[in-house]
Protein backbone atom coordinates (compact mmCIF):
# COMPACT_ATOMS: atom_id res chain seq x y z
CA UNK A 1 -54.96 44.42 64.95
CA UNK A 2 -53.69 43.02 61.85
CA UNK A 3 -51.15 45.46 59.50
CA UNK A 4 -52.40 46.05 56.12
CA UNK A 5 -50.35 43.55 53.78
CA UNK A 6 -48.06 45.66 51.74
CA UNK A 7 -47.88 45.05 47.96
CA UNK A 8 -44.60 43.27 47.37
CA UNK A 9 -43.51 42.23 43.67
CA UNK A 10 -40.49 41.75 44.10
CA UNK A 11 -39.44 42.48 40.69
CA UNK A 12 -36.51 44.32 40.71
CA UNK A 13 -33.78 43.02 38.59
CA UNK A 14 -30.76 45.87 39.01
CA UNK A 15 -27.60 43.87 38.24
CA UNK A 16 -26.95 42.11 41.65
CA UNK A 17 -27.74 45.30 43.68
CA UNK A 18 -29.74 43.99 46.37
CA UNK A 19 -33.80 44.86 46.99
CA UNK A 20 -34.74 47.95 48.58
CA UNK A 21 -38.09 46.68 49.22
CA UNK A 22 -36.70 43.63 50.74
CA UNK A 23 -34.16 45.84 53.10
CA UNK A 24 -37.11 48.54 53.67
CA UNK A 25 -39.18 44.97 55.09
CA UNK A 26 -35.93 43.72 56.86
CA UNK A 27 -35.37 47.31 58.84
CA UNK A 28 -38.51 49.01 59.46
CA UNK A 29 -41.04 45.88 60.00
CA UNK A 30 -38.52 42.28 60.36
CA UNK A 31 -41.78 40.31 60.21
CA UNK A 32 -44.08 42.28 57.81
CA UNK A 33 -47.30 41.08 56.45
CA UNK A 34 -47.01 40.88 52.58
CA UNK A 35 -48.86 40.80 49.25
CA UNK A 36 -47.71 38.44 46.66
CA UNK A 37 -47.93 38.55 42.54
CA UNK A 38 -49.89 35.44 43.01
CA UNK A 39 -52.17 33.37 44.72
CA UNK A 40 -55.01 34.05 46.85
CA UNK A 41 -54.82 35.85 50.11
CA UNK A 42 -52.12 37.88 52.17
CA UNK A 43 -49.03 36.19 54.26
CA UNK A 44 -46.22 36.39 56.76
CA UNK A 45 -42.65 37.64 55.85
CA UNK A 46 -39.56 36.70 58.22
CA UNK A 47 -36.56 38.27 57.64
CA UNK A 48 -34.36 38.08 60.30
CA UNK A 49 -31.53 35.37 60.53
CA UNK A 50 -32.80 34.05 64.08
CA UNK A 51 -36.81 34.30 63.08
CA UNK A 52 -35.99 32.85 59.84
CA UNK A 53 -34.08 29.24 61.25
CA UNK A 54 -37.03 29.00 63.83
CA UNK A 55 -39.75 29.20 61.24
CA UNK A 56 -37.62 26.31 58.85
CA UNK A 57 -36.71 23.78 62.01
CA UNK A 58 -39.79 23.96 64.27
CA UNK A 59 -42.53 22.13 63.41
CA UNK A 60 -45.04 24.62 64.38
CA UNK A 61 -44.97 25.61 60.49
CA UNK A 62 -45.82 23.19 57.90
CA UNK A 63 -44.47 22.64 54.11
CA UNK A 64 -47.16 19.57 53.54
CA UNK A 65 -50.16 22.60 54.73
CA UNK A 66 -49.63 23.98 51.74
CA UNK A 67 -50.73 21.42 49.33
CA UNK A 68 -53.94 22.09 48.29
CA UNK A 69 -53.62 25.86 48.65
CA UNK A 70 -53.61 28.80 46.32
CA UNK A 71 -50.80 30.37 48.20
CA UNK A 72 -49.19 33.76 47.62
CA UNK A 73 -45.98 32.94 45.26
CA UNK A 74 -43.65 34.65 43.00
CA UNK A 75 -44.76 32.52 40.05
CA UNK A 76 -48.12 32.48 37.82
CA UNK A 77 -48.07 28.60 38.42
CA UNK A 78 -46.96 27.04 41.20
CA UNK A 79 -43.54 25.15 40.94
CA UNK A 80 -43.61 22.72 43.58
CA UNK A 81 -44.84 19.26 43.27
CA UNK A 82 -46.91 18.12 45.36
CA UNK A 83 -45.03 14.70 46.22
CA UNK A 84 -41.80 16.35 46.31
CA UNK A 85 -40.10 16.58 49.10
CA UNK A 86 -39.51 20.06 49.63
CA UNK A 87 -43.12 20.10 50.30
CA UNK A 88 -42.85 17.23 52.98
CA UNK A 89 -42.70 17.35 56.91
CA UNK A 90 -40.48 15.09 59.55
CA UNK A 91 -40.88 12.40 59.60
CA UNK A 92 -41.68 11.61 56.58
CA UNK A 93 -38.89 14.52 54.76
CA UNK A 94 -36.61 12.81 57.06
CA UNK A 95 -37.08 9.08 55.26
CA UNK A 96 -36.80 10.51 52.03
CA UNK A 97 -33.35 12.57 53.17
CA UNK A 98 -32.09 9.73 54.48
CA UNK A 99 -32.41 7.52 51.20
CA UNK A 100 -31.99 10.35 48.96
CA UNK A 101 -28.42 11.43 51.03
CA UNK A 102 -26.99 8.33 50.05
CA UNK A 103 -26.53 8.98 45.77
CA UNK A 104 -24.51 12.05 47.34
CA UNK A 105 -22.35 10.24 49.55
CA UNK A 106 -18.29 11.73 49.26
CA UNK A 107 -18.05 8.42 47.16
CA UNK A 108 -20.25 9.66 44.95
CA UNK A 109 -19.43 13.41 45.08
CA UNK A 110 -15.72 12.69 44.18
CA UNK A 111 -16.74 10.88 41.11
CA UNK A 112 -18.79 13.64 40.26
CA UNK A 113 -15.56 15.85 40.76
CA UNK A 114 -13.23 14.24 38.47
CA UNK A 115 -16.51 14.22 35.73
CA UNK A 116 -16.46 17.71 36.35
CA UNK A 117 -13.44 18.39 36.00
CA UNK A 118 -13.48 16.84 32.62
CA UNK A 119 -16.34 18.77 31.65
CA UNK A 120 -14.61 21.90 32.62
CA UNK A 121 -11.47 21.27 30.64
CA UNK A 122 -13.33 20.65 27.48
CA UNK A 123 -15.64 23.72 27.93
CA UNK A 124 -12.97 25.70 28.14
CA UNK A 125 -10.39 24.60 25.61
CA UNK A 126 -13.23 25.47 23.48
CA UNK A 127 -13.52 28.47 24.69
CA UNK A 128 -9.62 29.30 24.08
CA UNK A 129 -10.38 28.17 20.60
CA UNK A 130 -13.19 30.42 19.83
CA UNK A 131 -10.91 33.66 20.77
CA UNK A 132 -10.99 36.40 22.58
CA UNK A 133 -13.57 38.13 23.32
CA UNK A 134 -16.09 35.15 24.26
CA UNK A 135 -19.35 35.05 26.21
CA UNK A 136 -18.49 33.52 29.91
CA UNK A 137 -22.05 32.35 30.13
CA UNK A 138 -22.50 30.47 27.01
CA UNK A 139 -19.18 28.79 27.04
CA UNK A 140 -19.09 27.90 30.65
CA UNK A 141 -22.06 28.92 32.96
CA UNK A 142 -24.48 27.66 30.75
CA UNK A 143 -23.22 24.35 29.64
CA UNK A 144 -21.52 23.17 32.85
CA UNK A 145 -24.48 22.29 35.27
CA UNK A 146 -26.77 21.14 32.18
CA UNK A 147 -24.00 18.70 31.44
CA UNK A 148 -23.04 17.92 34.73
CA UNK A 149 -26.33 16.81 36.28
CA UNK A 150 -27.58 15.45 33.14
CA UNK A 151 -24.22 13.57 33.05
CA UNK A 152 -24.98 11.86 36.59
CA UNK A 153 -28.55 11.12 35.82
CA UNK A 154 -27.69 9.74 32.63
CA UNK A 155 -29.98 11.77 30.59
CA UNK A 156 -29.53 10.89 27.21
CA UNK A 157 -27.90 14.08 25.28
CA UNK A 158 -30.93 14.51 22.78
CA UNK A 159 -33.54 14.98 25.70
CA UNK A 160 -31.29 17.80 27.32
CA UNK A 161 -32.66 21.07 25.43
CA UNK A 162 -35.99 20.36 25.77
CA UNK A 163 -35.64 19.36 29.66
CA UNK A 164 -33.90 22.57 30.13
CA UNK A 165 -36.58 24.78 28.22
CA UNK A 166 -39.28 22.95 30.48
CA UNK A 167 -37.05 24.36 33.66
CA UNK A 168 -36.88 27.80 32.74
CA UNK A 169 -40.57 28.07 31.34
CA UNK A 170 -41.71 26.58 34.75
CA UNK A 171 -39.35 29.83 36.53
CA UNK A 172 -41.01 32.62 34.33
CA UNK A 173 -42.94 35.27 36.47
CA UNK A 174 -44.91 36.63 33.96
CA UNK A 175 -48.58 36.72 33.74
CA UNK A 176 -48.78 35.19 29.95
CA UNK A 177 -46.44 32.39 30.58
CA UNK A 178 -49.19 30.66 32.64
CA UNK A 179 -50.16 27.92 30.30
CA UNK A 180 -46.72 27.08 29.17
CA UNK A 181 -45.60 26.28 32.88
CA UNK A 182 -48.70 24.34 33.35
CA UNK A 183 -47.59 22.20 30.37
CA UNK A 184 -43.82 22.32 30.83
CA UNK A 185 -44.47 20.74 34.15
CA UNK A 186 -46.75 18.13 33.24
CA UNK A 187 -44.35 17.29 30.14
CA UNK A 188 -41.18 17.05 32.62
CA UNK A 189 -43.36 15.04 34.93
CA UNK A 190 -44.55 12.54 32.12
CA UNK A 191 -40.53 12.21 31.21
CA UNK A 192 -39.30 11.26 34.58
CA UNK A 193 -42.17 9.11 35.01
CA UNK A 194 -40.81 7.07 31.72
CA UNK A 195 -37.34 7.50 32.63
CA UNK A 196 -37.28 6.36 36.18
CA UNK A 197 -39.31 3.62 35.67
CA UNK A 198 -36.59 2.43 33.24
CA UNK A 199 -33.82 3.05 35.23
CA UNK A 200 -35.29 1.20 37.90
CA UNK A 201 -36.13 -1.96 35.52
CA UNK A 202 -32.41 -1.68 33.97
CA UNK A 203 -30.05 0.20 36.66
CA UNK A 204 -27.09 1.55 35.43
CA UNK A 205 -24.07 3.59 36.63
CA UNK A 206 -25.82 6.75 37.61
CA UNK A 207 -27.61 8.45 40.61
CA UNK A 208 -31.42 7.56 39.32
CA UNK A 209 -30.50 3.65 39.97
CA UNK A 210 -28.14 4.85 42.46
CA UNK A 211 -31.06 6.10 44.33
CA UNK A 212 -33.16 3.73 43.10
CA UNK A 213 -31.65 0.68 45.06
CA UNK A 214 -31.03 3.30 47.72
CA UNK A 215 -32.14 1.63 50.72
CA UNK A 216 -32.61 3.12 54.65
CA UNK A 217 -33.29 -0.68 56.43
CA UNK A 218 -36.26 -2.00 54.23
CA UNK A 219 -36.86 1.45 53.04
CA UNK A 220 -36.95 2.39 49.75
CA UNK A 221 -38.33 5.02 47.55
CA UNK A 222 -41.47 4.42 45.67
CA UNK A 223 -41.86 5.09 41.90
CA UNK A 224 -43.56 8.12 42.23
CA UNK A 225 -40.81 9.62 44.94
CA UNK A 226 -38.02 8.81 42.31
CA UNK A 227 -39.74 10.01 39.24
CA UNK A 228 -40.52 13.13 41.65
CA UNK A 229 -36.68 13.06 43.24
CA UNK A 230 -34.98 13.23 39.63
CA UNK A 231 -37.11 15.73 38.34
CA UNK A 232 -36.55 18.46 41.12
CA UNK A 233 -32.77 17.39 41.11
CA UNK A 234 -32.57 18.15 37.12
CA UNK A 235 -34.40 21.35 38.10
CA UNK A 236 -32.28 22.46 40.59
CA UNK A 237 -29.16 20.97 39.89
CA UNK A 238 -28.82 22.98 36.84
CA UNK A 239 -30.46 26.27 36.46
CA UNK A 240 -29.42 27.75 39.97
CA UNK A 241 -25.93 26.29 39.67
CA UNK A 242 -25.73 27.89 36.05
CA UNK A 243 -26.79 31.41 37.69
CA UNK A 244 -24.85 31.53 40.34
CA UNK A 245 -21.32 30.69 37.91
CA UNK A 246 -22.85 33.66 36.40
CA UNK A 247 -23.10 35.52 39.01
CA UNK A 248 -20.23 35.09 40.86
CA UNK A 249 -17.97 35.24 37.70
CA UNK A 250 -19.51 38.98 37.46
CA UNK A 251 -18.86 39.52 41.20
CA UNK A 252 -15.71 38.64 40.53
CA UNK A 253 -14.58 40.40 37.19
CA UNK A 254 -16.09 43.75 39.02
CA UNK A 255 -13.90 43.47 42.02
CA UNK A 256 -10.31 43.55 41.26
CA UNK A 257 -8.94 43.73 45.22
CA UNK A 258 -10.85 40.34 45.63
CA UNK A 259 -10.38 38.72 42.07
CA UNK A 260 -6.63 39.73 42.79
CA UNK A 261 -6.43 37.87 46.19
CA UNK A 262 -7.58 34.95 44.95
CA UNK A 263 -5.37 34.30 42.00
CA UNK A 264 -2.62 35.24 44.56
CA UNK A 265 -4.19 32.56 47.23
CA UNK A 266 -6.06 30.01 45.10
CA UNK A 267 -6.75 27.97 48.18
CA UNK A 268 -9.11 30.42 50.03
CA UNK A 269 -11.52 29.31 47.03
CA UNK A 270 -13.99 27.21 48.87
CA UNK A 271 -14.07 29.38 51.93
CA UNK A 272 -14.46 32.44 49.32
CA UNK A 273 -17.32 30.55 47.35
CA UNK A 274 -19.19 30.48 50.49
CA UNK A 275 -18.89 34.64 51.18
CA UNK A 276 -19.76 34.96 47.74
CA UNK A 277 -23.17 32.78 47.95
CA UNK A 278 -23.47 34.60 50.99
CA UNK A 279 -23.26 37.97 49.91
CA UNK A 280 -25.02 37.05 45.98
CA UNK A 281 -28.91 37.84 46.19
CA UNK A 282 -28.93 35.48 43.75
CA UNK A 283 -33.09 35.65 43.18
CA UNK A 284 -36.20 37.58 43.54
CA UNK A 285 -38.50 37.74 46.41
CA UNK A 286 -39.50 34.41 48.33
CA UNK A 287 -39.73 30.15 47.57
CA UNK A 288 -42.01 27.58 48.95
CA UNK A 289 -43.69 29.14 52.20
CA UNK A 290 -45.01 27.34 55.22
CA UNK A 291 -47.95 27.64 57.33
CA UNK A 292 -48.31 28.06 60.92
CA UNK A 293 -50.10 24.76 62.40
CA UNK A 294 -50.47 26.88 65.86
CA UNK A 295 -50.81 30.41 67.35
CA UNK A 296 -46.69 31.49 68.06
CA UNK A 297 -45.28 34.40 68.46
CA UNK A 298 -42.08 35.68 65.92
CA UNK A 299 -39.90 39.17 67.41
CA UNK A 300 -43.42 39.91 68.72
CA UNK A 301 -45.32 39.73 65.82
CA UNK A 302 -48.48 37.19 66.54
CA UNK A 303 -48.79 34.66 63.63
CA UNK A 304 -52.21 32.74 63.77
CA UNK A 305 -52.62 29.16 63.09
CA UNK A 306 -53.43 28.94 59.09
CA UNK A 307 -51.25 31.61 58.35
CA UNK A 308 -49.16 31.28 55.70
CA UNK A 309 -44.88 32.25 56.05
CA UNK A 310 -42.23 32.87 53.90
CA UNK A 311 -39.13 33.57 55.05
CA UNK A 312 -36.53 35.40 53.11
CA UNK A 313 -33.05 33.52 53.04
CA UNK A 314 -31.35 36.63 51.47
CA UNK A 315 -32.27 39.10 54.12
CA UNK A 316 -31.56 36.35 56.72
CA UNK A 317 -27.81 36.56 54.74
CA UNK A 318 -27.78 40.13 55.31
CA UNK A 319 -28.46 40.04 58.89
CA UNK A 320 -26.35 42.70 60.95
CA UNK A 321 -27.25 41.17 64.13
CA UNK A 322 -25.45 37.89 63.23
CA UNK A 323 -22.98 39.08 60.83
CA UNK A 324 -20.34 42.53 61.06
CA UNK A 325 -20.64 44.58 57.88
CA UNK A 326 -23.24 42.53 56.03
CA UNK A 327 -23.16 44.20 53.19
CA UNK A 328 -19.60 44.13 52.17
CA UNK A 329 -18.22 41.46 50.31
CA UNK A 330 -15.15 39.90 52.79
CA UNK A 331 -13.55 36.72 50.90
CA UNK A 332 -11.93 36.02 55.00
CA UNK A 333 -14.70 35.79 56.77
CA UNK A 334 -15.66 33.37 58.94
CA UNK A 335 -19.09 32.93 61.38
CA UNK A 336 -22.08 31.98 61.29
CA UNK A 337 -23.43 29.81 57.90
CA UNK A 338 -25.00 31.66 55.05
CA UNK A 339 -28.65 30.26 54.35
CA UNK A 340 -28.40 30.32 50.54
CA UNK A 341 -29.17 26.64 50.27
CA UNK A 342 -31.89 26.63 52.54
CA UNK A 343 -32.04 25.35 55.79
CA UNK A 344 -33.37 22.86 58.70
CA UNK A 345 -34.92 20.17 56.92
CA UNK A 346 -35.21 21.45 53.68
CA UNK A 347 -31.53 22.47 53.51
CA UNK A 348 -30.55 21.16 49.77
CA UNK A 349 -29.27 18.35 49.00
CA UNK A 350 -27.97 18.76 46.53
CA UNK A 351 -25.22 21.32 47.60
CA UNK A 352 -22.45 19.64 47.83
CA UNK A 353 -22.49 19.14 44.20
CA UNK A 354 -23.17 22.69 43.68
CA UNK A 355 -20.46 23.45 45.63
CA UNK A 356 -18.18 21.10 43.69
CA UNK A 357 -19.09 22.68 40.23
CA UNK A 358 -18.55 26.03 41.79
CA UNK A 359 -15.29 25.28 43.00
CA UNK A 360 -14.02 23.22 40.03
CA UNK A 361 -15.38 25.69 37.57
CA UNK A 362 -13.99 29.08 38.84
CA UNK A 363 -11.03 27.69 40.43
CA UNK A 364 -9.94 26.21 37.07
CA UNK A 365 -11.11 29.32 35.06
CA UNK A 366 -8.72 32.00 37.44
CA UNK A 367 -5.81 29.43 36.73
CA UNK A 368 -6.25 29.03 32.92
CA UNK A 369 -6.88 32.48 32.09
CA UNK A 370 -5.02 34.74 34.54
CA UNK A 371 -5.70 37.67 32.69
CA UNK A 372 -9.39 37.16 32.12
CA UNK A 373 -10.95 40.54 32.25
CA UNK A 374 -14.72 41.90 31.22
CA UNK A 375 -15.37 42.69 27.49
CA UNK A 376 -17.38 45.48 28.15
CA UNK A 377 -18.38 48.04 31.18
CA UNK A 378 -20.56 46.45 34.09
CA UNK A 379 -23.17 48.80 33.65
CA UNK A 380 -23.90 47.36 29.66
CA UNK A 381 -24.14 43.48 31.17
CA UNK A 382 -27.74 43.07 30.69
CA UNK A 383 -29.56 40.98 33.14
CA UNK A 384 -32.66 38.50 32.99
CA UNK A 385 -35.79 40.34 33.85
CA UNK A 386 -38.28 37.81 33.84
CA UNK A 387 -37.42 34.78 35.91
CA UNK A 388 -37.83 34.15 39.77
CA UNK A 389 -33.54 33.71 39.58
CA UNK A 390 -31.28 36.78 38.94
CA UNK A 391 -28.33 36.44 36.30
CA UNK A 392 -26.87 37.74 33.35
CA UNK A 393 -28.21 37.16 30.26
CA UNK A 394 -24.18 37.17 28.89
CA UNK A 395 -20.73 37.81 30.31
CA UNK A 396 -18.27 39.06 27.43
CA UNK A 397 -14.70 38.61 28.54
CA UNK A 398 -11.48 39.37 27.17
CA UNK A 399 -7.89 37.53 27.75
C-alpha cells in the first residue's frame, strides 16, 4: 500500500541551519512520498547518497518525461525549459555535453581566471575605498558572478540589470509572483533568441560564439539549443555563484577555528571550498525531478513506472553512511564527492567556473583584508525568505 504523501514546503529559511523536515525525511522514511507547493499530484523523495546517484545515472528515470507535466515543484512556475538540457536524456544530453564542454575547456577556464581576477581586484579596491564597515554582499557577492558570466558571454553592460531581475523573479516561491515569472521567462527567452542569433552571424571573443562554432565531428548546436544554452548559463552562472560567496563568506566570518586555519594555510582553499559546498544547504527543498520509465525498487521502497522523483542533493551531502560526522564542518576532509553541483549526467557544467570565482574571490578577500571581521552579531544577518536559494540579504563587515 501506498504511504500517504506528507505535506512538504520546504520553506524554512533559518540562517544556514539545515531543514528539520528534510532530516526528519532523511532518518525516519530515506525514500518518503512527498507533497509539493506546486503542481499536480504527489511524488517520490530520495535522500540517501547511494539511492540518490542511482536515481541521476540510471536510465530507468527520465528528465525528458517530465515535459509536458504539471509536476510537483518548489516554484509557482516552472523554471526549466523545455529544450534545455537539464531536461534532456543520453544520448541526446550527452551530444549537447559534449559540444557545450568545449567553451569550458582549461583554455578557456584560465582565461576566465585571470578576468576574474581582475574583476576581483577592482571590486574590492572599491570596497577599501568606501570604508569600513561595508556590505560583503553588495560589494563583492553580488557584483562578481553578474560581471563575470556576463563578461564571458559578452553581454553588453546596459542589458545586465534587467537580465538579472528576470533570474531572480523566475526563483520566487511565492504564490503572487506567478505572472511575473511567466513573463520574466518569456522576456529572457526572447533576449537570447536575439542575442545568439547575432553572435552566431558575427562571432566574437566570447563563449556564445565559442560555443557557437563548437563542433563534436559534424555536430553542432542548433539555434534554439544555443539561445537555450546561454540563457540557463546566465541563470546559473550568476545567481547560485553570488549565494554561495554569500554564504560561505558567513560560514566563514562565524567560525573563527576554521577562518583562522585558512589564513594560516591559504593553500587548503580549494580543498576547503569543496567541504564548505559540501556542508552549505545552500537552497530549499528539491530541483528538476525525474520520472520512473519502469517498476524498480529504491532501499525497498517500490517506485511505479510514471512516478515522479526528486532526489535531495543536500541530504545526499549529509549522508552518515558515506561520510563520518556529516554534520560538522571539517576544512581536511577528504572522501567521497559532495553532490552540490548535481550529478551523473546532469552534473553542471558550469562548475568549474564556479569553482574558479569561489576560489579567486575568497582566497583574495582573506589575503587583502586579514582582519575582516562581521559588522554585526550572526543572529541580526537577515536572510532571503522568498526564493528557492538560501542567502543573506547583506553581510556587514568591519576591517
Amino acid at each position: 500500500m501506498e504511504p500517504t504523501p506528507k505535506d512538504c514546503p520546504f520553506d524554512y529559511a533559518e540562517a544556514l541551519e539545515f531543514d528539520p523536515l528534510l532530516r526528519q525525511l532523511q532518518t525516519e522514511a530515506p525514500v518518503s512520498r512527498i507533497r509539493l507547493p506546486h503542481g499536480e499530484g504527489a511524488a517520490w523523495l530520495v535522500t540517501g547518497y547511494d539511492d540518490v546517484r542511482t536515481v541521476t545515472t540510471d536510465r530507468r528515470f527520465s528528465r525528458r518525461a517530465i515535459i509536458g507535466k504539471n509536476f510537483p515543484r518548489m516554484t509557482p512556475e516552472p523554471i526549466v525549459q523545455d529544450e534545455a538540457i537539464n531536461v534532456m536524456d543520453p544520448p541526446g544530453s550527452s551530444r549537447l555535453r559534449s559540444l557545450i564542454s568545449k567553451g569550458f575547456a582549461p583554455r578557456h577556464i584560465e582565461r576566465m581566471r585571470v578576468r576574474t581576477q581582475l574583476v576581483v581586484d577592482e571590486l574590492l579596491d572599491r570596497m577599501a575605498e568606501h570604508g569600513s564597515p561595508a556590505d560583503l554582499f553588495e560589494h563583492l557577492a553580488a557584483p562578481l558572478p553578474l560581471t563575470t558570466i556576463c563578461e564571458v558571454l559578452d553581454i553588453p553592460e546596459d542589458d545586465r540589470v534587467r537580465l538579472r531581475s528576470y533570474a531572480r523573479t523566475m526563483m520566487d516561491t511565492t504564490v503572487a509572483n506567478r505572472e511575473n515569472a511567466v513573463r520574466a521567462k518569456a522576456d529572457m527567452r526572447a533576449y537570447f533568441a536575439t542575442l545568439t542569433a547575432e553572435r552566431r552571424a558575427h562571432p566574437g571573443d566570447d563563449l556564445i560564439s565559442a560555443l557557437a562554432a563548437a563542433r563534436d565531428g559534424d555536430e553542432l548546436l542548433n539555434d534554439q539549443e544555443l539561445a537555450v544554452m546561454a540563457m540557463v548559463l546566465m541563470i546559473t552562472g550568476q545567481d547560485t555563484t553570488t549565494y554561495q560567496i554569500g554564504n560561505i563568506s558567513y560560514t566563514l566570518l562565524t567560525r573563527p577555528r576554521e577562518l583562522a586555519m585558512l589564513r594560516e594555510r591559504p593553500e587548503m582553499l580549494p580543498q576547503a571550498i569543496e567541504e564548505l559546498l559540501r556542508f552549505i544547504p545552500f537552497r530549499k527543498g528539491v530541483g528538476i525531478p525525474r520520472v520512473a520509465t519502469e517498476d524498480t525498487e529504491l532501499s525497498g521502497v517500490r517506485i511505479q513506472a510514471g512516478d515522479i522523483v526528486h532526489v535531495s542533493y543536500l541530504t545526499a551531502n549529509r549522508d552518515g553512511r558515506k561520510f563520518d560526522r556529516p554534520d560538522e564542518l571539517d576544512l581536511e576532509r577528504t572522501g567521497p564527492s559532495h553532490m552540490t553541483f548535481g550529478w551523473g549526467g546532469h552534473h553542471c557544467l558550469g562548475a568549474p567556473l564556479a569553482a574558479t570565482e569561489l576560489e579567486v574571490a575568497l582566497g583574495t578577500l582573506l589575503k587583502r583584508f586579514p582582519d575582516l571581521k562581521l559588522a554585526q552579531p550572526p543572529e541580526e544577518v537577515q536572510w532571503n525568505k522568498t526564493s528557492i536559494w538560501r542567502y543573506p540579504l547583506a553581510l556587514p563587515v568591519t576591517w
